[in-house]
N, C-alpha and C. Protein backbone atom coordinates (compact mmCIF):
# COMPACT_ATOMS: atom_id res chain seq x y z
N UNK A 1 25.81 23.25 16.99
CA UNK A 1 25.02 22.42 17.88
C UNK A 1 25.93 21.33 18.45
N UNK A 2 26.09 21.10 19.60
CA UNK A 2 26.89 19.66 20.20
C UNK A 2 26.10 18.49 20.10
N UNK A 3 26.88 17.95 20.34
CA UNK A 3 26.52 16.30 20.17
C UNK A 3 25.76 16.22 21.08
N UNK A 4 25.56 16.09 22.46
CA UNK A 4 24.13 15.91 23.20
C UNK A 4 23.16 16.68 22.76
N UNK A 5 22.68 17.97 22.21
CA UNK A 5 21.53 18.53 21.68
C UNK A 5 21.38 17.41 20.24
N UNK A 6 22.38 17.44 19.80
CA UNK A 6 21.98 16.72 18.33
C UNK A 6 20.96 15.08 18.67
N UNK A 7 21.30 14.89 19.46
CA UNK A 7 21.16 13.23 19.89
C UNK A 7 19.86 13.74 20.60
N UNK A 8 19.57 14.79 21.37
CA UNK A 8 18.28 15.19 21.73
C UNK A 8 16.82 15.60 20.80
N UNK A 9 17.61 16.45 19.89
CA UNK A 9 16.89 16.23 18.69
C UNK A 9 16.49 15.28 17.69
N UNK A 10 17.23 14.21 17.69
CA UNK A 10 17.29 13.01 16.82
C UNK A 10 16.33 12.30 17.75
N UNK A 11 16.30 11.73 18.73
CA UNK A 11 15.37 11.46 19.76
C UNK A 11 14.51 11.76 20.16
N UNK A 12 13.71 12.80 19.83
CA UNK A 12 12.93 14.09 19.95
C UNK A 12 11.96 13.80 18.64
N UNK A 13 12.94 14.06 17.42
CA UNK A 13 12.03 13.61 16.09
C UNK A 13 11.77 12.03 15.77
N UNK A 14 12.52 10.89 16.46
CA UNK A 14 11.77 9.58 16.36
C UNK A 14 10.85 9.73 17.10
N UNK A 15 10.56 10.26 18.36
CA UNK A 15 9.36 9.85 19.60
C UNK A 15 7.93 10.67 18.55
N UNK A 16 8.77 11.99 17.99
CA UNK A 16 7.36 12.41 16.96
C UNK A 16 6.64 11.60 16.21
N UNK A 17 7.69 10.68 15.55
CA UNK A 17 7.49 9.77 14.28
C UNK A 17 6.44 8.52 14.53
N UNK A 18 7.28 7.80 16.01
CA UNK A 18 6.31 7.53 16.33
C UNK A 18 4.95 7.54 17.10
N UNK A 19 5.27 8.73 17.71
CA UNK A 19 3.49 8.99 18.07
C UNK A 19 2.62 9.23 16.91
N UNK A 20 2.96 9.85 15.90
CA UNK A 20 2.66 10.29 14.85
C UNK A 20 1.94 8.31 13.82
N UNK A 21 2.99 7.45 13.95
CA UNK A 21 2.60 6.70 13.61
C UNK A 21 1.57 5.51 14.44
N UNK A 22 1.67 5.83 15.85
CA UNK A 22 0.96 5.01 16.19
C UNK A 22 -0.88 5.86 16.30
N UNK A 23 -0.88 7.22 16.54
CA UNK A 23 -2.24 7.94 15.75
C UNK A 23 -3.03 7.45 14.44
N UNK A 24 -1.77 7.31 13.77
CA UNK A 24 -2.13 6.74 12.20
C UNK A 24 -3.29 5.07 12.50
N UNK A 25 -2.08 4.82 12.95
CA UNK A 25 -2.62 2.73 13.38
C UNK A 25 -3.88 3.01 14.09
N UNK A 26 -4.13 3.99 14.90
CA UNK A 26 -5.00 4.01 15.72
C UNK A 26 -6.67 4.44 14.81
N UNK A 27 -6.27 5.14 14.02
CA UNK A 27 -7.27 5.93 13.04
C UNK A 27 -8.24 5.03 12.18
N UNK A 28 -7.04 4.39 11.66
CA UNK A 28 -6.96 2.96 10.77
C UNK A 28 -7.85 1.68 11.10
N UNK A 29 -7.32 1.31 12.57
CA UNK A 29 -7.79 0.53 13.27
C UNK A 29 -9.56 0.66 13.51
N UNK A 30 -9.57 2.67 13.80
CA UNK A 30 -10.95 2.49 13.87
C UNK A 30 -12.17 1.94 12.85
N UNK A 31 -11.01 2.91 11.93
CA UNK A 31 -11.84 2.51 10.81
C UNK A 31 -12.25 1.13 9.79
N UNK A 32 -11.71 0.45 10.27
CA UNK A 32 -11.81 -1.19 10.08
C UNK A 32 -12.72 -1.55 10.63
N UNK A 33 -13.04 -1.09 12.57
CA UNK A 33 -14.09 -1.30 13.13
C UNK A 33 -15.44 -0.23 12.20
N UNK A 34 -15.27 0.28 12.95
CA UNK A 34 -16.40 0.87 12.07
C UNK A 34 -17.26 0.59 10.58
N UNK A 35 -16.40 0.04 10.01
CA UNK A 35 -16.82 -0.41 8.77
C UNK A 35 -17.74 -1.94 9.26
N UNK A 36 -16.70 -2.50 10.20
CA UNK A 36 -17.27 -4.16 10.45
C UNK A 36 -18.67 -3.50 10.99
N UNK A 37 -18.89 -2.57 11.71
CA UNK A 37 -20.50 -2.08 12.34
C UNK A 37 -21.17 -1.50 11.47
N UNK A 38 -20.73 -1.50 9.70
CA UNK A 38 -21.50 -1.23 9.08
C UNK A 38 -22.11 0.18 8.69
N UNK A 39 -20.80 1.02 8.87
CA UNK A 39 -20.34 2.20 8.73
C UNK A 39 -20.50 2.82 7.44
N UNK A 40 -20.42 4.13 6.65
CA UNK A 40 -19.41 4.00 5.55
C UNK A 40 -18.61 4.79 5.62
N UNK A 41 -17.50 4.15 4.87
CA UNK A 41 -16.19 4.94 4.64
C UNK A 41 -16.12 6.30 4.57
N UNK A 42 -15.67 7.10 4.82
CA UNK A 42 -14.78 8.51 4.62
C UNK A 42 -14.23 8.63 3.18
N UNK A 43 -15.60 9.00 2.60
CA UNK A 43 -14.65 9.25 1.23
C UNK A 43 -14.51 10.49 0.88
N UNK A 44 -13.76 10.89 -0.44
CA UNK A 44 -13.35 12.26 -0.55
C UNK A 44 -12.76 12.36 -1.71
N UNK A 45 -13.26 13.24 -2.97
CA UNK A 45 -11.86 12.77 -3.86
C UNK A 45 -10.60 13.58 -3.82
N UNK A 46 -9.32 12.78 -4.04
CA UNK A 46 -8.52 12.99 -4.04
C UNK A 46 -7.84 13.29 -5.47
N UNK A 47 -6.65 13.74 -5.56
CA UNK A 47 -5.44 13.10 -5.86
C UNK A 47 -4.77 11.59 -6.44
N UNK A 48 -4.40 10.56 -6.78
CA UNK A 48 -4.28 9.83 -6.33
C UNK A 48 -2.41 9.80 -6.73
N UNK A 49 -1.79 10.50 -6.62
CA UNK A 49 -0.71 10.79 -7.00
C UNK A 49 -0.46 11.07 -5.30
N UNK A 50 -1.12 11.55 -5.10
CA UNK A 50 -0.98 12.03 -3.56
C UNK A 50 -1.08 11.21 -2.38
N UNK A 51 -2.02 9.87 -2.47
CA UNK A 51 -1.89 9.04 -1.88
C UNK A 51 -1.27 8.33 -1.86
N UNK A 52 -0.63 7.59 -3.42
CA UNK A 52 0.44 6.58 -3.68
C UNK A 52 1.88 7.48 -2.46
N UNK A 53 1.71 8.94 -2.99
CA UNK A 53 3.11 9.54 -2.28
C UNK A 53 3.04 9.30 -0.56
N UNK A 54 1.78 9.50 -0.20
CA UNK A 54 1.68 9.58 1.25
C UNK A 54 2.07 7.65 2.22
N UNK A 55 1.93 7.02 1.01
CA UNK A 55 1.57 5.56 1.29
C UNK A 55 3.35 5.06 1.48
N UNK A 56 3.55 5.90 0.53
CA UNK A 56 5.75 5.98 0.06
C UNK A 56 6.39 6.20 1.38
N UNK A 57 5.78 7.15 1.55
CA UNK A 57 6.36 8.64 2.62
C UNK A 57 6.59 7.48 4.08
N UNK A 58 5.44 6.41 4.19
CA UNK A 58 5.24 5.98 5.80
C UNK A 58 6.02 4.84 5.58
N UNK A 59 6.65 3.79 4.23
CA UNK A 59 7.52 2.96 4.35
C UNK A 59 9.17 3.43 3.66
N UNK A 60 9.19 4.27 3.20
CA UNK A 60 10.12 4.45 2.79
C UNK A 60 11.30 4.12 3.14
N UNK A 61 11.75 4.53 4.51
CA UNK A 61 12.49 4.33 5.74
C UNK A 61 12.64 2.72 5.70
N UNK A 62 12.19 1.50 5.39
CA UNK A 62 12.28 0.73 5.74
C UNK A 62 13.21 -0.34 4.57
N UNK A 63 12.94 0.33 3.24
CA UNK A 63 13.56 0.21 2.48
C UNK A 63 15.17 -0.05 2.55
N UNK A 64 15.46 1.43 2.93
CA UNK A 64 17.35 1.50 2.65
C UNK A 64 17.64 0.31 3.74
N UNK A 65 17.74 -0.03 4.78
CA UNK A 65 17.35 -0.63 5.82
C UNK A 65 18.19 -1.89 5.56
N UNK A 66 17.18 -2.25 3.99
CA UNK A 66 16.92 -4.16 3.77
C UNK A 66 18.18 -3.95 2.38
N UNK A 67 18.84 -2.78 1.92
CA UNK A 67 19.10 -2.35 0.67
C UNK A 67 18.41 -2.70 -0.32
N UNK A 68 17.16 -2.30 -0.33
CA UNK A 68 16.13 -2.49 -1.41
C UNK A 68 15.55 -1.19 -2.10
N UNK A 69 15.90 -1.20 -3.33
CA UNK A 69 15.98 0.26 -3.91
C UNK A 69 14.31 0.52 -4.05
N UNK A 70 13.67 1.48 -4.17
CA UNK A 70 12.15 1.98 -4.05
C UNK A 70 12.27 2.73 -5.23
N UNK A 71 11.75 3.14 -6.40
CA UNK A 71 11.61 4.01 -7.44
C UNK A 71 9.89 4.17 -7.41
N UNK A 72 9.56 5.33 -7.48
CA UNK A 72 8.16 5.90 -7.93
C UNK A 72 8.18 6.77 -9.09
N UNK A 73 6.74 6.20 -9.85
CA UNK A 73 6.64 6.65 -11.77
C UNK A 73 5.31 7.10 -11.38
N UNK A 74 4.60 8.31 -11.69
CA UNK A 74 3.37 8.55 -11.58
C UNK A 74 3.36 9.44 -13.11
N UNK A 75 2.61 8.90 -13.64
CA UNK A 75 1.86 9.52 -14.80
C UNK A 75 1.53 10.56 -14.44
N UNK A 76 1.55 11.37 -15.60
CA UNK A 76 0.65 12.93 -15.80
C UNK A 76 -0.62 12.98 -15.84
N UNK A 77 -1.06 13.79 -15.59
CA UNK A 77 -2.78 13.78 -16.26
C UNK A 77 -3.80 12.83 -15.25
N UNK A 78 -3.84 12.68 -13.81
CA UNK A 78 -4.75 11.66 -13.39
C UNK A 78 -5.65 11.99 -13.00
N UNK A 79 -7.26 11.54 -13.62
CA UNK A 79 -8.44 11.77 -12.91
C UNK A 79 -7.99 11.52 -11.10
N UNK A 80 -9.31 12.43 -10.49
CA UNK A 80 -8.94 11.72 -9.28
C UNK A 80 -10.15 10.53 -8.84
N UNK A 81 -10.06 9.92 -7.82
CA UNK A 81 -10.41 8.71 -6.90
C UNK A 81 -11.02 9.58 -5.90
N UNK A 82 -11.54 8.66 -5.61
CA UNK A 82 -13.22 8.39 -4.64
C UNK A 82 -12.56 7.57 -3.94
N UNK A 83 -12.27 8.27 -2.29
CA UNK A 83 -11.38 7.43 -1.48
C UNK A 83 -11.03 7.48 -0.51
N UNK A 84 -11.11 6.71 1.02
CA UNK A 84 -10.94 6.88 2.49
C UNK A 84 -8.84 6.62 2.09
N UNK A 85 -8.70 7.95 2.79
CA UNK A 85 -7.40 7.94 2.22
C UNK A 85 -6.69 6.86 3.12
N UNK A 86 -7.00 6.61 4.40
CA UNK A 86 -6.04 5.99 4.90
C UNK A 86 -6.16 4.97 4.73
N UNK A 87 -7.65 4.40 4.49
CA UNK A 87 -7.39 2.75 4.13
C UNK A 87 -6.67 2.45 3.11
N UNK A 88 -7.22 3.38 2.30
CA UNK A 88 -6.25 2.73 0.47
C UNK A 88 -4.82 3.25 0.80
N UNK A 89 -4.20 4.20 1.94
CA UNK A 89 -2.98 3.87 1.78
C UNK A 89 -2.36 2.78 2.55
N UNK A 90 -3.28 2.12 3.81
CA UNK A 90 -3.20 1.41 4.44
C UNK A 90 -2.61 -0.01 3.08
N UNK A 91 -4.09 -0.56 2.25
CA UNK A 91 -3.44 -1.22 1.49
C UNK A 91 -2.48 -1.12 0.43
N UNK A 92 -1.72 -0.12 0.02
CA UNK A 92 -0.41 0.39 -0.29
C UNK A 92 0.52 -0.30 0.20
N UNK A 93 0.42 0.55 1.45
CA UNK A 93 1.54 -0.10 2.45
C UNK A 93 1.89 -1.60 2.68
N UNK A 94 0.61 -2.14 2.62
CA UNK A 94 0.91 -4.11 2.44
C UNK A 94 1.28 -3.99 1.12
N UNK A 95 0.92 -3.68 0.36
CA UNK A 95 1.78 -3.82 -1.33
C UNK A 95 3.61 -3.90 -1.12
N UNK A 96 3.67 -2.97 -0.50
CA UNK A 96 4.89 -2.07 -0.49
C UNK A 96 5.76 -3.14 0.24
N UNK A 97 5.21 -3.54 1.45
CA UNK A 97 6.17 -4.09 2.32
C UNK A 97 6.23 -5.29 2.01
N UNK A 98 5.02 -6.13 1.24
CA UNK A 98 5.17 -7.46 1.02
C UNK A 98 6.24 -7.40 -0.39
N UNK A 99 6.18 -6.43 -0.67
CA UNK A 99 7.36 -6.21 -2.32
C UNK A 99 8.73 -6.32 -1.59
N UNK A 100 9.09 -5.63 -0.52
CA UNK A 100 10.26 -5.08 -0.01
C UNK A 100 10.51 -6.18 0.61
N UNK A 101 9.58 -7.09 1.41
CA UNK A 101 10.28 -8.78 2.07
C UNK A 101 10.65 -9.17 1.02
N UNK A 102 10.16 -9.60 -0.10
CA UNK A 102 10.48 -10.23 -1.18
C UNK A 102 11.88 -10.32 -1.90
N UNK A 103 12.32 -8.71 -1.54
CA UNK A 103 13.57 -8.52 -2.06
C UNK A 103 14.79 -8.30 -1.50
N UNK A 104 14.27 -8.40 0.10
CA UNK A 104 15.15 -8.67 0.98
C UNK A 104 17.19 -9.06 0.67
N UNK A 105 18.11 -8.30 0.96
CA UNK A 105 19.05 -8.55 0.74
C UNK A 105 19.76 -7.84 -0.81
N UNK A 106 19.08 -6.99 -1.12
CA UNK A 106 19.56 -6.57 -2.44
C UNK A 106 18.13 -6.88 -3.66
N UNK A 107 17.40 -5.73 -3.55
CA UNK A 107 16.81 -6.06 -5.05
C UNK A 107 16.36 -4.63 -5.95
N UNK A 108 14.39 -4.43 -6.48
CA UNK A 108 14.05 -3.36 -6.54
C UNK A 108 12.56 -3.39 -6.62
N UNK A 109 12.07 -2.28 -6.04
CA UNK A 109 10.23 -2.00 -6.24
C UNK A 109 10.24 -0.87 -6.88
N UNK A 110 9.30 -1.20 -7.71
CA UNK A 110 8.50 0.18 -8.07
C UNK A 110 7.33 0.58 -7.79
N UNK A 111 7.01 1.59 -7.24
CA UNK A 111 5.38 1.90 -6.84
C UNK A 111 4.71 2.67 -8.24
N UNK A 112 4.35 2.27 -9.19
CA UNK A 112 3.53 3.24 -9.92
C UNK A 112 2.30 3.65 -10.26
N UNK A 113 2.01 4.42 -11.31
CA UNK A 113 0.53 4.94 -11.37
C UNK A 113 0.25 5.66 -12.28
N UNK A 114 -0.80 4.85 -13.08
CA UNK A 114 -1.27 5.22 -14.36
C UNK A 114 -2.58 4.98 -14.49
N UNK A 115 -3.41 5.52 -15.44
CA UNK A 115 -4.73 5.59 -15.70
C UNK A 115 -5.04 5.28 -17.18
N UNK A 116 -5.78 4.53 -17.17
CA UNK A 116 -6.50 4.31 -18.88
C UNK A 116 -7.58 4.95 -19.12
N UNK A 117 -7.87 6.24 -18.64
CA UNK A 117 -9.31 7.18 -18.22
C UNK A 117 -10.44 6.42 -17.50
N UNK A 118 -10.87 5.66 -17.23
CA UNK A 118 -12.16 5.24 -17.00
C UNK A 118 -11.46 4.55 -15.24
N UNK A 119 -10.34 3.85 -15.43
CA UNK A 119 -9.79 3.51 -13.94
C UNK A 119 -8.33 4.36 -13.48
N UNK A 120 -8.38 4.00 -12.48
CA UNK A 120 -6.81 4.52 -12.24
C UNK A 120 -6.44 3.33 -11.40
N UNK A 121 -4.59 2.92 -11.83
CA UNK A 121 -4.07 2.02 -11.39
C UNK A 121 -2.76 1.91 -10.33
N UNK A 122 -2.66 1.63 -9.61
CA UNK A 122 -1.77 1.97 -8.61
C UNK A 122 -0.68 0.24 -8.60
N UNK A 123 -0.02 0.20 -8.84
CA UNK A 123 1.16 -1.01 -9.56
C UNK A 123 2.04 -0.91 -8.52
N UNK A 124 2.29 -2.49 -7.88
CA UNK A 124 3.70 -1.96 -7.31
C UNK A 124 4.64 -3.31 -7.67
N UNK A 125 5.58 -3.27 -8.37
CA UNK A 125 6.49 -4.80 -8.60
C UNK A 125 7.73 -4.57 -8.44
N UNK A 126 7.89 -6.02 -7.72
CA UNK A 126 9.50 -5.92 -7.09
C UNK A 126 10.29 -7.05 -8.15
N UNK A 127 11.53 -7.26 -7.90
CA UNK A 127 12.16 -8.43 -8.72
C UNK A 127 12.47 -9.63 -7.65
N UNK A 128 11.98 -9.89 -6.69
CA UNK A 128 12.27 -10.61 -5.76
C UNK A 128 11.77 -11.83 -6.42
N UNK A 129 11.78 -12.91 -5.02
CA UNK A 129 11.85 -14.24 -5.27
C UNK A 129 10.50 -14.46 -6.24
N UNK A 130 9.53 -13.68 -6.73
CA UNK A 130 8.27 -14.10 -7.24
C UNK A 130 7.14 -14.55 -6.84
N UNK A 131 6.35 -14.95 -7.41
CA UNK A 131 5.25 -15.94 -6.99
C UNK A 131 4.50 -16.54 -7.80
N UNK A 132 4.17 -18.20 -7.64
CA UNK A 132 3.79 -18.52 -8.55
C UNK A 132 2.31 -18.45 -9.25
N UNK A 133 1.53 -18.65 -10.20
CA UNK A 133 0.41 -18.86 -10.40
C UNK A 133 -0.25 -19.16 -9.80
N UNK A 134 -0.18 -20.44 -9.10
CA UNK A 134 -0.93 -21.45 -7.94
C UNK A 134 -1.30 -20.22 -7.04
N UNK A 135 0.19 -19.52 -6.41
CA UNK A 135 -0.27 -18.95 -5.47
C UNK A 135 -0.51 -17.54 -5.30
N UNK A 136 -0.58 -17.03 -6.85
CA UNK A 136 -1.70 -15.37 -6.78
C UNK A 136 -2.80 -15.93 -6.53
N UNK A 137 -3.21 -16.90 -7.04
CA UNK A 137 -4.50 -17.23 -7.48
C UNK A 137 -5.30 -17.41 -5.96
N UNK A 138 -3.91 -17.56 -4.73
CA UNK A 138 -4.56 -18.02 -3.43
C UNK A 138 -4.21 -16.81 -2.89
N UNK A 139 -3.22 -15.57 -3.58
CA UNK A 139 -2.95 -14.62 -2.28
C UNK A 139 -3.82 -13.73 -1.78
N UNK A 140 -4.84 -13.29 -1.88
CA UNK A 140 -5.63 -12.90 -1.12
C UNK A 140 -6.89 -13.89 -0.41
N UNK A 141 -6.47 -14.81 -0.08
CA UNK A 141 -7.49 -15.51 0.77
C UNK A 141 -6.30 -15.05 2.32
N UNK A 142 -7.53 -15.28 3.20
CA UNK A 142 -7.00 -14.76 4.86
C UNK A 142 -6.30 -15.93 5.39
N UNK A 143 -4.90 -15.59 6.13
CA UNK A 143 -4.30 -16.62 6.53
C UNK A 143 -3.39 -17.30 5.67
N UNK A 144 -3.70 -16.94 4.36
CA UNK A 144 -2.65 -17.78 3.41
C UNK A 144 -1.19 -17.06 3.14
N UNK A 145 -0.09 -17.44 3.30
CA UNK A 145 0.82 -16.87 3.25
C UNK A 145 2.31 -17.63 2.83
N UNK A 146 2.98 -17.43 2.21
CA UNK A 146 4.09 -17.93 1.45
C UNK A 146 5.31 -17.65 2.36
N UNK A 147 5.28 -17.02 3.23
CA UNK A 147 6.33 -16.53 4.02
C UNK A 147 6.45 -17.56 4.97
N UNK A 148 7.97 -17.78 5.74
CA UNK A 148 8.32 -18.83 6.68
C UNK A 148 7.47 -18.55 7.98
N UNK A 149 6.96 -18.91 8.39
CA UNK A 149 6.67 -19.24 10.07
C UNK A 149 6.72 -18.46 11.23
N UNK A 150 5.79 -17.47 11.36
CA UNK A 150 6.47 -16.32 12.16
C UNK A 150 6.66 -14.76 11.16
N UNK A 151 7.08 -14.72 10.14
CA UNK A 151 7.18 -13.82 9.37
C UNK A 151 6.28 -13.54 8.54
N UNK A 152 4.93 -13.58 8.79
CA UNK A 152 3.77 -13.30 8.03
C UNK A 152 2.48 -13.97 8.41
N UNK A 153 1.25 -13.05 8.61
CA UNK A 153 0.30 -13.09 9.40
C UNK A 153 -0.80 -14.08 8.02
N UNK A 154 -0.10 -13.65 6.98
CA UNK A 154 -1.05 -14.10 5.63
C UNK A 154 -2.70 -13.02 5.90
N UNK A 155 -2.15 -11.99 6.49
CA UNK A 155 -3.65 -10.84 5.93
C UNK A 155 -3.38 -9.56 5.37
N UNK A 156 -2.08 -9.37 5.15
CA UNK A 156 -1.67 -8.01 4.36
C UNK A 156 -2.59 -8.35 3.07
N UNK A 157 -2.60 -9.07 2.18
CA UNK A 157 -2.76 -8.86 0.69
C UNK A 157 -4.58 -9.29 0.88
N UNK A 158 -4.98 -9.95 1.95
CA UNK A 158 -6.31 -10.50 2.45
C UNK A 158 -7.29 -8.65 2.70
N UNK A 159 -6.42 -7.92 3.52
CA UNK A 159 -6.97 -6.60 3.58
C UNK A 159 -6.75 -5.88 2.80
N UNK A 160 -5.50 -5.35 1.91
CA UNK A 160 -5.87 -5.15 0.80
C UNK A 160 -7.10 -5.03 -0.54
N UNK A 161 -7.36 -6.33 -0.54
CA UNK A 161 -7.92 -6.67 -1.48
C UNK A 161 -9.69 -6.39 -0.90
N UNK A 162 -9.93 -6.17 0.40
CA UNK A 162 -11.20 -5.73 0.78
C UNK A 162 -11.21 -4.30 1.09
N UNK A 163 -10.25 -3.17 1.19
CA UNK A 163 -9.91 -2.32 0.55
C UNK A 163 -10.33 -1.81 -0.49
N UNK A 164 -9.79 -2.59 -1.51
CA UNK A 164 -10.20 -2.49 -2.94
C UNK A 164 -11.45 -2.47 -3.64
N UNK A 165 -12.09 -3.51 -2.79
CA UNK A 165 -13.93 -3.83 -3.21
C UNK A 165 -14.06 -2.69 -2.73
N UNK A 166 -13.98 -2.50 -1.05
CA UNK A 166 -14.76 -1.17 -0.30
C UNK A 166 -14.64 0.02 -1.40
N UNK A 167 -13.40 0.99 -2.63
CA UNK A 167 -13.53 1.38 -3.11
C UNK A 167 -14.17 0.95 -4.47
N UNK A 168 -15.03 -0.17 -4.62
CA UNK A 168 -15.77 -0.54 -6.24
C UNK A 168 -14.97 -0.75 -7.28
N UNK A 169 -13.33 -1.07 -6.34
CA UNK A 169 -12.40 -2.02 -7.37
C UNK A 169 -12.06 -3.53 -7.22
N UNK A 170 -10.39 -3.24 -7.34
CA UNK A 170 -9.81 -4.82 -7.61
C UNK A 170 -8.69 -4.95 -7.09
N UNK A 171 -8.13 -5.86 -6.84
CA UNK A 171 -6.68 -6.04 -6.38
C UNK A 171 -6.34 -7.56 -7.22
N UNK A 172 -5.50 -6.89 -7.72
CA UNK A 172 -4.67 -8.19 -8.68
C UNK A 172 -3.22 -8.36 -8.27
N UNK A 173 -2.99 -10.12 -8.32
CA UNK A 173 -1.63 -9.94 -7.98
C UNK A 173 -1.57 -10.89 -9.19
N UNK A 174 -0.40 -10.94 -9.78
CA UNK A 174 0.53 -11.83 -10.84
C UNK A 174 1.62 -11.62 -10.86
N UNK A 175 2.38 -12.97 -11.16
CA UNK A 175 4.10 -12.99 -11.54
C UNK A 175 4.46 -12.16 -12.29
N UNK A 176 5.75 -11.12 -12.34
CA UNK A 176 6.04 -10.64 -13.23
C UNK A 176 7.37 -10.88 -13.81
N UNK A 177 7.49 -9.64 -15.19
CA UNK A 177 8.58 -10.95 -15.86
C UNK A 177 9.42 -10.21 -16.06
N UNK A 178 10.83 -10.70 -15.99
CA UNK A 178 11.22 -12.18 -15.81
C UNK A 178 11.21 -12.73 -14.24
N UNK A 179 10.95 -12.46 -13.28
CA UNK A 179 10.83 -12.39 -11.72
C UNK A 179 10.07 -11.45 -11.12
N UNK A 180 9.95 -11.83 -9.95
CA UNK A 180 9.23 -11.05 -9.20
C UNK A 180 7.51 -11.16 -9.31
N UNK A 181 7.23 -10.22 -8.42
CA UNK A 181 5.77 -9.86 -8.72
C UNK A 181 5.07 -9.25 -8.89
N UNK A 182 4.01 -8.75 -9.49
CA UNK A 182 3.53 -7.51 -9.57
C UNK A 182 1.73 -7.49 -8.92
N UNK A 183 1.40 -6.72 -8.20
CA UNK A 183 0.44 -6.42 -7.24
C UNK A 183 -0.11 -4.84 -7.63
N UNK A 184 -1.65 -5.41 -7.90
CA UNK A 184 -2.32 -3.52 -8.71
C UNK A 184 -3.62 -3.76 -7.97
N UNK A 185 -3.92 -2.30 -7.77
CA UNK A 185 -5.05 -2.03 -7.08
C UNK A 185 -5.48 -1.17 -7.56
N UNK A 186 -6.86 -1.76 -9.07
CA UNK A 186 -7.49 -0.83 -9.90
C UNK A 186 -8.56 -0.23 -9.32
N UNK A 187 -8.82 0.95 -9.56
CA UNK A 187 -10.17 1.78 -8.92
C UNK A 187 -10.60 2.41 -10.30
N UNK A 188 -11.81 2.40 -9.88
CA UNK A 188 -12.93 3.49 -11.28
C UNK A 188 -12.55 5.13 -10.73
N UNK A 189 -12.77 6.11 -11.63
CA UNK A 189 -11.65 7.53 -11.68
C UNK A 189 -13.28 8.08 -10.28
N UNK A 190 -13.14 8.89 -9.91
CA UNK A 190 -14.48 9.38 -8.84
C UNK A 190 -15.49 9.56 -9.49
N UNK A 191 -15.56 10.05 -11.04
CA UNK A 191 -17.09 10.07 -11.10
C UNK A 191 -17.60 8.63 -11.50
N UNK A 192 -17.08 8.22 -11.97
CA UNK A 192 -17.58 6.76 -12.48
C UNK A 192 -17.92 6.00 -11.21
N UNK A 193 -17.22 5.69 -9.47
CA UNK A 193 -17.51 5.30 -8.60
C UNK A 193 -18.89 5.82 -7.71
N UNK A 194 -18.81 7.65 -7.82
CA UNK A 194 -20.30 8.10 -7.61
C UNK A 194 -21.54 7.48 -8.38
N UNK A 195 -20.94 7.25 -9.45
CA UNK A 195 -22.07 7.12 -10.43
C UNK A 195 -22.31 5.56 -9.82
N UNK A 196 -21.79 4.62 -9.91
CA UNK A 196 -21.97 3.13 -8.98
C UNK A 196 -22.70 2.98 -7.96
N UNK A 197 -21.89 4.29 -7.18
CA UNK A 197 -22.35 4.23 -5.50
C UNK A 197 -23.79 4.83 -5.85
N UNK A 198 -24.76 5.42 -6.63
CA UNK A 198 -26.07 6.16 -6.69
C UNK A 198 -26.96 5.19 -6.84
């Protein structure tokens, strides 16, 4: 292949990537509206090994980037989730990326996922600059944001965390140790959420 086909193809598969991603935003978007009109969600059970991966798959790329290493641990054995896939990977993805600012310049995240049978937990902690008590305790309020001026809207971890209710969970953030932070978004396994939702 020569170098102008190669560069045609390389050009060819970003314009995919992003049409492909701006469909996604677009999907997403509706579905935010729709919910505000009092909708319900698209649920379905899944996987949830499959979503954490799909949630990986759309930041991954952004990672090597910042040299911020990404590792994913998914447990064996997971009930599945009761779940509009794109929102909960939607709030993933704020997990993910608010981990990856954090560590900006050299650090590490982990996305993982484990279950204690009754929930399943989706974990993501970086070793970055941290956060303190004061301000888990404020990071999901809207608008609030720890980031400089310009570099953060303060509603990633705000949508998230309504995300989380919409599936009949939780979103927790706390310091983790010795640095960094750690951010989980517990859900009940699908039958236990049917059984809620009845």
């Amino acid at each position: 292949m020569g170098k102008t086909a190669l560069v045609y193809e390389l050009a060819a598969r970003a314009i995919e990537a992003i049409l492909e991603q701006a469909d996604r935003i677009r999907r997403v978007v509706r579905g935010f509206l729709d919910l505000a009109r009092g909708d319900a969600p698209a649920l379905a059970d899944l996987p949830p090994a499959e979503v954490l991966r799909g949630a990986v798959a759309l930041v991954e790329h952004r990672f090597g980037g910042d040299g911020v290493a990404l590792r994913v641990v998914v447990a064996d054995d997971l009930p599945a989730i009761h779940c509009d896939v794109l929102m909960l990977q939607q709030a993933l993805v704020n997990l993910l990326l608010n981990a990856r600012d954090a560590c900006k310049g050299g650090g590490r995240v982990e996305a993982a996922l484990h279950s204690d049978g009754e929930r399943v937990v989706f974990t993501v902690t970086d070793d970055g600059v941290g956060i303190t008590p004061e301000h888990a305790a404020r990071a999901t309020e809207p608008f609030f944001t720890t980031k400089p001026a310009g570099q953060g809207t303060g509603l990633g971890l705000a949508i998230a965390s309504e995300i989380a209710k919409m599936h009949r969970g939780a979103l927790s953030i706390q310091p983790a140790s010795p640095r960094g932070t750690c951010a989980s978004v517990i859900l009940p396994r699908a039958s236990k959420q049917r059984e809620a939702a009845a």
